[in-house]
Protein backbone atom coordinates (compact mmCIF):
# COMPACT_ATOMS: atom_id res chain seq x y z
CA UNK A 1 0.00 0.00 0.00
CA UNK A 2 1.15 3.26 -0.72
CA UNK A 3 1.74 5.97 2.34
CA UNK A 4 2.44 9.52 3.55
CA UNK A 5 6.00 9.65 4.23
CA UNK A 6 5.87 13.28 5.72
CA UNK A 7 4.35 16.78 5.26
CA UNK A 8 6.01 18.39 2.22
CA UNK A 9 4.11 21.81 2.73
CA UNK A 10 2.04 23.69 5.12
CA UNK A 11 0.24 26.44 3.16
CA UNK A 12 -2.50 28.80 4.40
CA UNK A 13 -4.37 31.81 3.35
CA UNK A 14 -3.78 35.33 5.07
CA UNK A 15 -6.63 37.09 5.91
CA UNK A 16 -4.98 40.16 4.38
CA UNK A 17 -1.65 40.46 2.39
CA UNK A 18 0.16 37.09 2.53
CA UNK A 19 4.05 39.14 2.43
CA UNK A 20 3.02 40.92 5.28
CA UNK A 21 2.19 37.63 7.46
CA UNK A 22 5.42 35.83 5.77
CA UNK A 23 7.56 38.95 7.11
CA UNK A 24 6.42 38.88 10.64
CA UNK A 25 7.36 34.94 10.48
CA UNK A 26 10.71 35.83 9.29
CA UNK A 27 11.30 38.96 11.48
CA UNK A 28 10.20 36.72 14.76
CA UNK A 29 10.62 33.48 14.11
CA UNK A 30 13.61 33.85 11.68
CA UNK A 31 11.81 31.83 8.86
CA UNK A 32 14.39 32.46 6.47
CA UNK A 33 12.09 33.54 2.99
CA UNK A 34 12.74 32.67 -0.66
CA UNK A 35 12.80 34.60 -3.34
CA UNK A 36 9.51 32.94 -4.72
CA UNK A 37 8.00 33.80 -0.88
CA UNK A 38 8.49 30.49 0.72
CA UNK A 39 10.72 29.69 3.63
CA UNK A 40 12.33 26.04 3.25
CA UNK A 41 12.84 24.21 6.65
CA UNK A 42 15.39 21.53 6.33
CA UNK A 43 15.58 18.65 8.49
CA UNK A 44 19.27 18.66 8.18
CA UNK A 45 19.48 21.79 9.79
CA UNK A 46 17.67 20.65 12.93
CA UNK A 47 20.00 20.03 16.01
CA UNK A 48 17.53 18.98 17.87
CA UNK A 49 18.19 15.09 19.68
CA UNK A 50 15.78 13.28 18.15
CA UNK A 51 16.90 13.65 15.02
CA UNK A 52 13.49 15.39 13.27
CA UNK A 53 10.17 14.34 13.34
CA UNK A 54 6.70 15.63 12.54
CA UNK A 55 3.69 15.30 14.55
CA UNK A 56 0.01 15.12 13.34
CA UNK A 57 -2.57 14.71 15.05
CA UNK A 58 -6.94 15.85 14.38
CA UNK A 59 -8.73 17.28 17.65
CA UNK A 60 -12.07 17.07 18.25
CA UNK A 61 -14.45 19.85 17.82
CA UNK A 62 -14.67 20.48 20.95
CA UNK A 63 -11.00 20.51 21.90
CA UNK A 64 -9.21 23.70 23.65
CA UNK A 65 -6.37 23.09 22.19
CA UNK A 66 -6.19 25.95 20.34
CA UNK A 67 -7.31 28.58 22.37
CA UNK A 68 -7.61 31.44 22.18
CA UNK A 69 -8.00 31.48 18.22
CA UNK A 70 -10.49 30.59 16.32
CA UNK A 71 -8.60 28.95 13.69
CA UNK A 72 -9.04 25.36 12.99
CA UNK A 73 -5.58 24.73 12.63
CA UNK A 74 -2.63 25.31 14.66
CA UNK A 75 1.06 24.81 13.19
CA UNK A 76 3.42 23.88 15.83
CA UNK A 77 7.09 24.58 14.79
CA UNK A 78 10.86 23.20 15.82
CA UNK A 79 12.99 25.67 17.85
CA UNK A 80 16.25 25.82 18.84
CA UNK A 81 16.47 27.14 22.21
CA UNK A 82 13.23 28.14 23.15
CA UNK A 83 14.18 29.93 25.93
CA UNK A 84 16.00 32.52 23.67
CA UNK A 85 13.10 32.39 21.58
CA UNK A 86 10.46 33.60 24.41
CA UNK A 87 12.98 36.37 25.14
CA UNK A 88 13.33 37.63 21.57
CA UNK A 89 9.67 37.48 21.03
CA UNK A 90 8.63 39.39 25.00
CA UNK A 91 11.39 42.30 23.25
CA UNK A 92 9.73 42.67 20.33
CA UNK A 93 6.66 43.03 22.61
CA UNK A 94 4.65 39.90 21.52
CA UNK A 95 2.85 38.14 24.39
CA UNK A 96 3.16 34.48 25.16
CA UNK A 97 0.15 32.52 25.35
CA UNK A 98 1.13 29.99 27.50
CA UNK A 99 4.31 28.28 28.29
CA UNK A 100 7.05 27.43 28.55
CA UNK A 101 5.99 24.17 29.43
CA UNK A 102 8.65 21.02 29.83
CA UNK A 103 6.95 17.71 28.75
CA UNK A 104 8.68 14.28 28.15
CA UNK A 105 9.34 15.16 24.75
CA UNK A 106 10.39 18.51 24.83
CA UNK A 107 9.46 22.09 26.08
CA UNK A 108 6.72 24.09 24.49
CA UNK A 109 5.63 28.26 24.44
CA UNK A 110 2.57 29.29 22.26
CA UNK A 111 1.76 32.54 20.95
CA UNK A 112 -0.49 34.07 18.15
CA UNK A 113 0.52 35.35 15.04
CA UNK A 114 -1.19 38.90 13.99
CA UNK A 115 -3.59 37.38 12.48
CA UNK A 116 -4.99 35.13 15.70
CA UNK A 117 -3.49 31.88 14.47
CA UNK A 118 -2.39 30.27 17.37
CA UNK A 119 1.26 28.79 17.32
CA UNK A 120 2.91 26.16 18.95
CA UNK A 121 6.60 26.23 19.27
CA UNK A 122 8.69 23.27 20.21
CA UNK A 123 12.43 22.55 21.32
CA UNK A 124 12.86 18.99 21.16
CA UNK A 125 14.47 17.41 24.03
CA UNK A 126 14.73 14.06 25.58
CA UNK A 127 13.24 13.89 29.02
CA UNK A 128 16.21 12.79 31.12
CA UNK A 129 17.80 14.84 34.63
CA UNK A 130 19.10 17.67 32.27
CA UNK A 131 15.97 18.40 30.64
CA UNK A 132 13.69 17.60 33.37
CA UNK A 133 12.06 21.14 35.30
């Protein structure tokens, strides 16, 4: 039987002018963009422990998950230190949601994007005495 093997693209529609949205992702969350207006995330580039993975995963209607938007998605994305990442975004005066939050598999922050999509932001980590908070 033929399978999914990964997500290739996330794509999603701006409620106003798509280069706008794309800059505030590179200007806070250093999505490097493309001349075409696409950032390319490579796995390669990923330090993270456990190598790269991605996660997906359909809520149920009722879920809270994603909170306080009223998307019905929510795009959870790979950080390096996301400590230094809360701290850059609180300076360029963007609140945090929630978090951080340390979990067996990693530690997590969320925030909204200007257009009240809620995102989840990840650092990998594997739960040991290190990592553990």
């Amino acid at each position: 039987m033929a399978k999914v093997t990964g997500i290739g693209g996330v794509f999603f529609l701006s409620s106003g002018k798509g280069k706008a949205l794309s800059s505030w992702y590179e200007k806070h969350l250093g999505m490097q963009m493309e001349d075409f207006g696409a950032a390319i995330l490579q796995w390669e580039d990923d330090i993270a422990e456990d190598k790269g993975m991605t996660v997906w995963h359909v809520a149920d209607s009722d879920s809270e998950w994603f909170k306080p938007s009223e998307s019905s998605f929510m795009i959870n994305y790979r950080v390096d230190d996301i400590e230094a990442m809360i701290e850059q975004l609180k300076a360029a005066g963007i609140d945090i949601e929630q978090g951080p939050e340390y979990h067996e598999n990693g530690a997590f922050a969320w925030i909204m994007d200007p257009e009240g999509n809620k995102i989840e932001l990840w650092e990998p980590k594997i739960w040991d005495d290190k990592n553990k908070r």
